[in-house]
Protein backbone atom coordinates (compact mmCIF):
# COMPACT_ATOMS: atom_id res chain seq x y z
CA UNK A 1 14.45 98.53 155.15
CA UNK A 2 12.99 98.30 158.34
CA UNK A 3 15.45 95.76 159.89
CA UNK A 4 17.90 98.58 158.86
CA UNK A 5 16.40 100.82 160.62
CA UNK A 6 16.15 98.77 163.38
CA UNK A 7 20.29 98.64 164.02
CA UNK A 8 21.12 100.69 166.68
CA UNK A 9 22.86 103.63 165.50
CA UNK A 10 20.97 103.69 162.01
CA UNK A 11 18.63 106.73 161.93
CA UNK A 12 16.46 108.66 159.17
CA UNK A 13 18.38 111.47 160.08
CA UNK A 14 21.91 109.87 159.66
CA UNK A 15 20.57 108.11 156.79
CA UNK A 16 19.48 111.60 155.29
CA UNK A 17 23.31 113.03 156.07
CA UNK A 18 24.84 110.36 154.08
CA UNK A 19 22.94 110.75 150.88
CA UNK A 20 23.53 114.47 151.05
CA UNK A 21 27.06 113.62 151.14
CA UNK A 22 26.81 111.04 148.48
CA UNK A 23 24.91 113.07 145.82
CA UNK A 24 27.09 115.98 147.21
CA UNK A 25 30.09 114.28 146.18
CA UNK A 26 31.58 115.69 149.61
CA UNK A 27 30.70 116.88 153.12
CA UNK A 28 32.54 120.20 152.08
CA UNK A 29 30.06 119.92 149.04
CA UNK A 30 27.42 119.12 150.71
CA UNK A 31 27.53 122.25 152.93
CA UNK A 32 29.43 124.85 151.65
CA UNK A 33 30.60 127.42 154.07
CA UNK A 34 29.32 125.69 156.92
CA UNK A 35 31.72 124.50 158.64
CA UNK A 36 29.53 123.24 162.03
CA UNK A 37 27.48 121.40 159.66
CA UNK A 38 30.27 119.89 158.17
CA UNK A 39 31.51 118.50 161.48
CA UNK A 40 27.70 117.25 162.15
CA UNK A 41 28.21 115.38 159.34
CA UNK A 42 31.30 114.24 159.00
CA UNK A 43 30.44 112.64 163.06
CA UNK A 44 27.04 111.44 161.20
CA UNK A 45 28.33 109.49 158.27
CA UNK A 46 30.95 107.61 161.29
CA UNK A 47 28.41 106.86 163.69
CA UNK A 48 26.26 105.32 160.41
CA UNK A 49 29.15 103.16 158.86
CA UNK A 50 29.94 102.15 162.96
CA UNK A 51 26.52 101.01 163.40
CA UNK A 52 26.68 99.55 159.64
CA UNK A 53 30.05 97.78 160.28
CA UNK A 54 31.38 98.92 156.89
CA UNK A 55 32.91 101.88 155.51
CA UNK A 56 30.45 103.61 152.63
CA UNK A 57 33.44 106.00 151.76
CA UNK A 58 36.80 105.92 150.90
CA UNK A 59 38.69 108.88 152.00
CA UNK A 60 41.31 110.73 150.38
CA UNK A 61 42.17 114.08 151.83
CA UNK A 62 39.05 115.66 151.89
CA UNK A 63 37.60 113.80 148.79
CA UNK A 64 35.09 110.98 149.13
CA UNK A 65 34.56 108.05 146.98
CA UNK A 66 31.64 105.60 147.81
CA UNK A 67 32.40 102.20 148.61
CA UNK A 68 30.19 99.44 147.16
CA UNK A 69 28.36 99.01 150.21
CA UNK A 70 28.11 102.76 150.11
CA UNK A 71 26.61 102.64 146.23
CA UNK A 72 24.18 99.82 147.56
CA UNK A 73 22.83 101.96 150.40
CA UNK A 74 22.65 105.06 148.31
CA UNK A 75 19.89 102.95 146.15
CA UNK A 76 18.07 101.72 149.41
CA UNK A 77 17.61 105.75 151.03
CA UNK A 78 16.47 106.75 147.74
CA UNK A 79 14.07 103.95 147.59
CA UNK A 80 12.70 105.45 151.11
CA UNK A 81 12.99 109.03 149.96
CA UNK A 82 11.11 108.19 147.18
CA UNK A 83 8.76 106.12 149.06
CA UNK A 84 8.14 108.89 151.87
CA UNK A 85 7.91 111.79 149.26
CA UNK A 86 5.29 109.85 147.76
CA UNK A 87 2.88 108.91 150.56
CA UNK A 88 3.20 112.84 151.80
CA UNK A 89 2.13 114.14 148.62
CA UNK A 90 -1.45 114.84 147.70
CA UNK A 91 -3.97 112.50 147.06
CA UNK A 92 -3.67 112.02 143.31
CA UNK A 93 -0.43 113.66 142.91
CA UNK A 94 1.87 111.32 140.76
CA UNK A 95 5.18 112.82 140.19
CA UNK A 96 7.24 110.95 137.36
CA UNK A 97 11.06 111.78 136.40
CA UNK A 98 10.56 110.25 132.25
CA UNK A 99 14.12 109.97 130.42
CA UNK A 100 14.20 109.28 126.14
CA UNK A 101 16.71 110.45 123.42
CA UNK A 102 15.93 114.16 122.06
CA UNK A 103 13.92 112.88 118.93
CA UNK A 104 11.94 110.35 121.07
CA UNK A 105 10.81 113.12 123.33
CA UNK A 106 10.21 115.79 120.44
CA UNK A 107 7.85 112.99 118.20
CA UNK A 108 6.68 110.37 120.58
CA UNK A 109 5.96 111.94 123.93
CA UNK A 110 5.51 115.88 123.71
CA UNK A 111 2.72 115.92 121.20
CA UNK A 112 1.17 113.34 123.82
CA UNK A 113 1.00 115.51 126.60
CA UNK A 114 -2.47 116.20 126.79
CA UNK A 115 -3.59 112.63 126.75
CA UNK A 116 -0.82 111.64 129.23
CA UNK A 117 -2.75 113.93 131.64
CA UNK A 118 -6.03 112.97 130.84
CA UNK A 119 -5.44 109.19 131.16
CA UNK A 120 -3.26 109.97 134.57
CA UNK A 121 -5.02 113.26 136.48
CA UNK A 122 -2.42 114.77 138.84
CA UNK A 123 0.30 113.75 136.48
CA UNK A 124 3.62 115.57 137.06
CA UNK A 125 5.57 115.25 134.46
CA UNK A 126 9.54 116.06 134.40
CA UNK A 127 11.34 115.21 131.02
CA UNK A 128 14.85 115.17 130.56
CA UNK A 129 16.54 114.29 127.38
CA UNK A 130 19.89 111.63 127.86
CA UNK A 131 21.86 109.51 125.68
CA UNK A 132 21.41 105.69 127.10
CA UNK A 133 24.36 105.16 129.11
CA UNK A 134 23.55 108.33 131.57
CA UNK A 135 19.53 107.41 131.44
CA UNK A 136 20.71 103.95 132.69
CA UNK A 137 23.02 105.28 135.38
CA UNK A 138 19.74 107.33 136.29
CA UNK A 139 17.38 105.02 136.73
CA UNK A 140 20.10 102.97 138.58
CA UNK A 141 20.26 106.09 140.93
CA UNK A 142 16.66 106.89 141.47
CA UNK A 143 17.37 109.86 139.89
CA UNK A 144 14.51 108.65 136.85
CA UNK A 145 11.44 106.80 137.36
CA UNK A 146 11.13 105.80 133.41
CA UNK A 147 12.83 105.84 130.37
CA UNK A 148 12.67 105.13 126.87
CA UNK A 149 16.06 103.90 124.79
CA UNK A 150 17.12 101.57 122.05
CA UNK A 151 17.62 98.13 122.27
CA UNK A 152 21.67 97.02 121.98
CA UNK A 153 22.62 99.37 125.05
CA UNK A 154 23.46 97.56 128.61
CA UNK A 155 20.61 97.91 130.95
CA UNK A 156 21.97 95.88 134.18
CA UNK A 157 19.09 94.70 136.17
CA UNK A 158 16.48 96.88 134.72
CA UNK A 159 13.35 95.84 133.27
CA UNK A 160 12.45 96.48 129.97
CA UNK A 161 9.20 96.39 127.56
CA UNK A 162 10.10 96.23 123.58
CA UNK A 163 7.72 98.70 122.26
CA UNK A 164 8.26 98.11 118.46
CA UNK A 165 10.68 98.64 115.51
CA UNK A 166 11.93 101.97 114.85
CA UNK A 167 13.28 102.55 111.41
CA UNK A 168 14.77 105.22 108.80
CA UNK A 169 14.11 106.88 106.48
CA UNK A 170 15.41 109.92 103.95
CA UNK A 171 13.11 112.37 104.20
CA UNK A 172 12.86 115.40 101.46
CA UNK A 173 10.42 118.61 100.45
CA UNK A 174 8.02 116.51 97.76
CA UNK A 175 10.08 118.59 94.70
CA UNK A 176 13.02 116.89 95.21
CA UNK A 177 12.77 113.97 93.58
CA UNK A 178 16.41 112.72 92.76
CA UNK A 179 17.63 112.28 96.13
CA UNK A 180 21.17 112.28 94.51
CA UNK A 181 21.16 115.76 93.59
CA UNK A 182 20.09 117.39 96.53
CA UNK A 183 22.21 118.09 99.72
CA UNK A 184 22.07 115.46 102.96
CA UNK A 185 21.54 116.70 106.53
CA UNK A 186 23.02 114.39 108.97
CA UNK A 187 23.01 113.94 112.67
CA UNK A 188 26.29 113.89 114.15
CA UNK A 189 24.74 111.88 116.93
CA UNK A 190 24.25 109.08 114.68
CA UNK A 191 27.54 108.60 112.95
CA UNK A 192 26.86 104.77 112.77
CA UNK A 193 24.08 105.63 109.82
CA UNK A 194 26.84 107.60 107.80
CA UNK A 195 28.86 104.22 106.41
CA UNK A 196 25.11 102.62 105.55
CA UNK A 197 24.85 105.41 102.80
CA UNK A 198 28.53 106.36 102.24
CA UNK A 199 30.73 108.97 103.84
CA UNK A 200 28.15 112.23 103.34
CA UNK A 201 30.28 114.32 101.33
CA UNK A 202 30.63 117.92 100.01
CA UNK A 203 27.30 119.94 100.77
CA UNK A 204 26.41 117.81 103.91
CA UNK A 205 24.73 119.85 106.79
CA UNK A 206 25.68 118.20 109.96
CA UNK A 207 23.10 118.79 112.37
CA UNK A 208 23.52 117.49 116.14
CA UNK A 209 20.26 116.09 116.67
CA UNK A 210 17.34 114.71 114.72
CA UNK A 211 15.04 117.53 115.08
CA UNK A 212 17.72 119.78 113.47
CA UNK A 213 17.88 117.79 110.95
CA UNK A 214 13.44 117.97 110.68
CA UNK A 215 14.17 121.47 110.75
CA UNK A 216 16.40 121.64 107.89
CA UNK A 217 14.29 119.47 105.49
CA UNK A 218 11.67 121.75 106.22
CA UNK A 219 13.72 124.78 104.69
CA UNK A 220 12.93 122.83 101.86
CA UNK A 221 16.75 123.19 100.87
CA UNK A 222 18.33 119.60 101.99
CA UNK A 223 16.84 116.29 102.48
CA UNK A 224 17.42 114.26 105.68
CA UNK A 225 17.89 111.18 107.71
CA UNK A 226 14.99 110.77 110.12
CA UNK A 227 13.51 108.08 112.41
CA UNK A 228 10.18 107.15 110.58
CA UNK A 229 8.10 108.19 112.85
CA UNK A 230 9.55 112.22 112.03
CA UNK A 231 6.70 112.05 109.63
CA UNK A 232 4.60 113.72 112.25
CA UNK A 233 6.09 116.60 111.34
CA UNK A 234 6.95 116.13 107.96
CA UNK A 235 3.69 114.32 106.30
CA UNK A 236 2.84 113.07 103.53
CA UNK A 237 2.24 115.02 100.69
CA UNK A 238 4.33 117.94 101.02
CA UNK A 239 7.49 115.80 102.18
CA UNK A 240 8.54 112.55 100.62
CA UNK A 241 9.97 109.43 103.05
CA UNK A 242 12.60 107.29 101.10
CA UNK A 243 12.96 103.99 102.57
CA UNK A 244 16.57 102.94 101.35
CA UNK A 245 17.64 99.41 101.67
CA UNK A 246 20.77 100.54 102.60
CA UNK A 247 19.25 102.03 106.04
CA UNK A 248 17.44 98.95 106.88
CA UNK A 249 20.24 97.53 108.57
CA UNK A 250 19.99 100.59 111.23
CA UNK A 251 16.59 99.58 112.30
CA UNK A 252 16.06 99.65 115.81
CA UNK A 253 13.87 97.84 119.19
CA UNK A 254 12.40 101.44 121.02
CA UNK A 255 12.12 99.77 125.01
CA UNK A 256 10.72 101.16 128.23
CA UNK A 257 12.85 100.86 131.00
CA UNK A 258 12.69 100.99 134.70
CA UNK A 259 13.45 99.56 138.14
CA UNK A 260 12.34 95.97 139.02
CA UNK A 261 11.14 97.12 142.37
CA UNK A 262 9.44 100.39 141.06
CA UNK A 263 6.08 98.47 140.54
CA UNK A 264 6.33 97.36 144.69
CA UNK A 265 7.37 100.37 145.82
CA UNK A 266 5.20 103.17 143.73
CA UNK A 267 2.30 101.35 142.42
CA UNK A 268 0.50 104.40 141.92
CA UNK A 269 3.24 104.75 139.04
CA UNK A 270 1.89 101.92 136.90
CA UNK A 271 -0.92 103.55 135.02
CA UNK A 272 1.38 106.59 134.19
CA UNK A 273 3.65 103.51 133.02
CA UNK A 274 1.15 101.88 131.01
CA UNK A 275 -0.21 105.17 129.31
CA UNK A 276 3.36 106.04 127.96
CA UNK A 277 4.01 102.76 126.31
CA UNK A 278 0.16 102.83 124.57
CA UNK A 279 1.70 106.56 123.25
CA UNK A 280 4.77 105.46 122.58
CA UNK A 281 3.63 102.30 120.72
CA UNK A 282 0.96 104.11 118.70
CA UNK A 283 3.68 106.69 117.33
CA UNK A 284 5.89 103.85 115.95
CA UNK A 285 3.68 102.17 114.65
């Protein structure tokens, strides 16, 4: 970074002008209304790729598209950013941007809280629930420091932990004991489990995420497919967990993802790191 920095014409500031204008999607974007900041950074982002020797946009009318060279130093200035916004913030303040699936989130890291921030004082936590191909893409982007997903997604250069084996199960209110009888809430998230038990049919609540589907089991009118570990909220005895055969074949790796340089570049990170995959591995277990 610092031999970039060194290149005459290369400067924090125009540095700072072209990641506006990358996340921006646009200089017009990236100050609206403004038209004399505009220019200052539309004469910014040339003076940067002149002193680069490559073009970091492609230009089409007024719409900008990011070169690959442009992609590669969007990750570099947010590696600084991030770098910079660290070392200026308080002694003990660690910031951390986590990413997991909704149901992850709901059973594995939210009733952790509290010992999250008594293992890692000064913890700031922001959570954000994605699917894996947009928590990828954010961790890619710097927009995420950590995230949890399942195994069988592409991860690109990331580096990953396996955390355990996360299975299903049909969960139920502890009356209903012929599972056959009773009506099946589904997540429409998870259409792959559907064929494993047979096209739900008539009397099927689709639900759009798993802790709809918790919440409809506990109405005590329907029973449920849940990750295992929804048994947190629906415990033995007043619920019964089915484990079918049939859903063994959807059984799942949970990992923890990240950058490979985040451990170089935010060290301070690694405890907050290491506490979230003790949680995480305690709840699936």
């Amino acid at each position: 970074m610092m031999d970039l920095l060194a290149r005459k014409g290369v400067s924090l500031d125009r540095l700072r002008a072209f990641l506006e204008v990358f996340e921006a999607g646009g200089i017009a974007r990236a100050a609206p209304l403004r038209a004399v900041r505009q220019s200052q950074l539309s004469r910014q982002l040339k003076e940067l790729e002149t002193a680069l020797g490559q073009a970091l946009f492609v230009r089409a009318g007024r719409r900008l598209s990011p070169t690959e060279a442009g992609r590669r130093l969007s990750r570099v200035v947010r590696d600084l950013r991030s770098g910079l916004s660290d070392a200026a913030a308080a002694e003990g303040s660690q910031r951390v941007r986590l990413a997991a699936g909704d149901s992850v989130l709901h059973w594995l890291v939210l009733p952790g809280l509290g010992r999250l921030r008594a293992e890692c004082p000064g913890l700031e936590l922001s959570l954000r629930a994605e699917v894996a191909p947009e928590l990828v893409q954010g961790l890619e982007e710097h927009e995420l420091d950590l995230g949890l997903m399942r195994m069988g997604s592409p991860t690109g250069a990331l580096k990953t932990l396996r955390l355990g084996k996360v299975g299903y199960a049909v969960f139920a209110a502890r009356q209903h004991r012929d599972l056959q009888r009773v009506p099946l809430a589904v997540p429409i998230s998870e259409r792959a489990l559907w064929p494993l038990l047979g096209q739900p049919g008539a009397g099927t609540i689709e639900c759009e995420t798993f802790p709809q589907v918790a919440a409809a089991v506990r109405s005590g009118e329907v029973a449920g497919i849940l990750p295992s570990y929804a048994n947190r909220e629906l415990p033995e005895p007043q619920y019964r967990r089915t484990h079918l055969p049939e859903l063994a074949a959807a059984a799942t790796t949970l990992l923890l993802v990240w950058r490979a340089r985040l451990d170089e570049l935010r060290p301070q990170l690694k405890p907050v790191r290491r506490a979230v995959e003790r949680l995480v591995r305690e709840g699936i277990a």
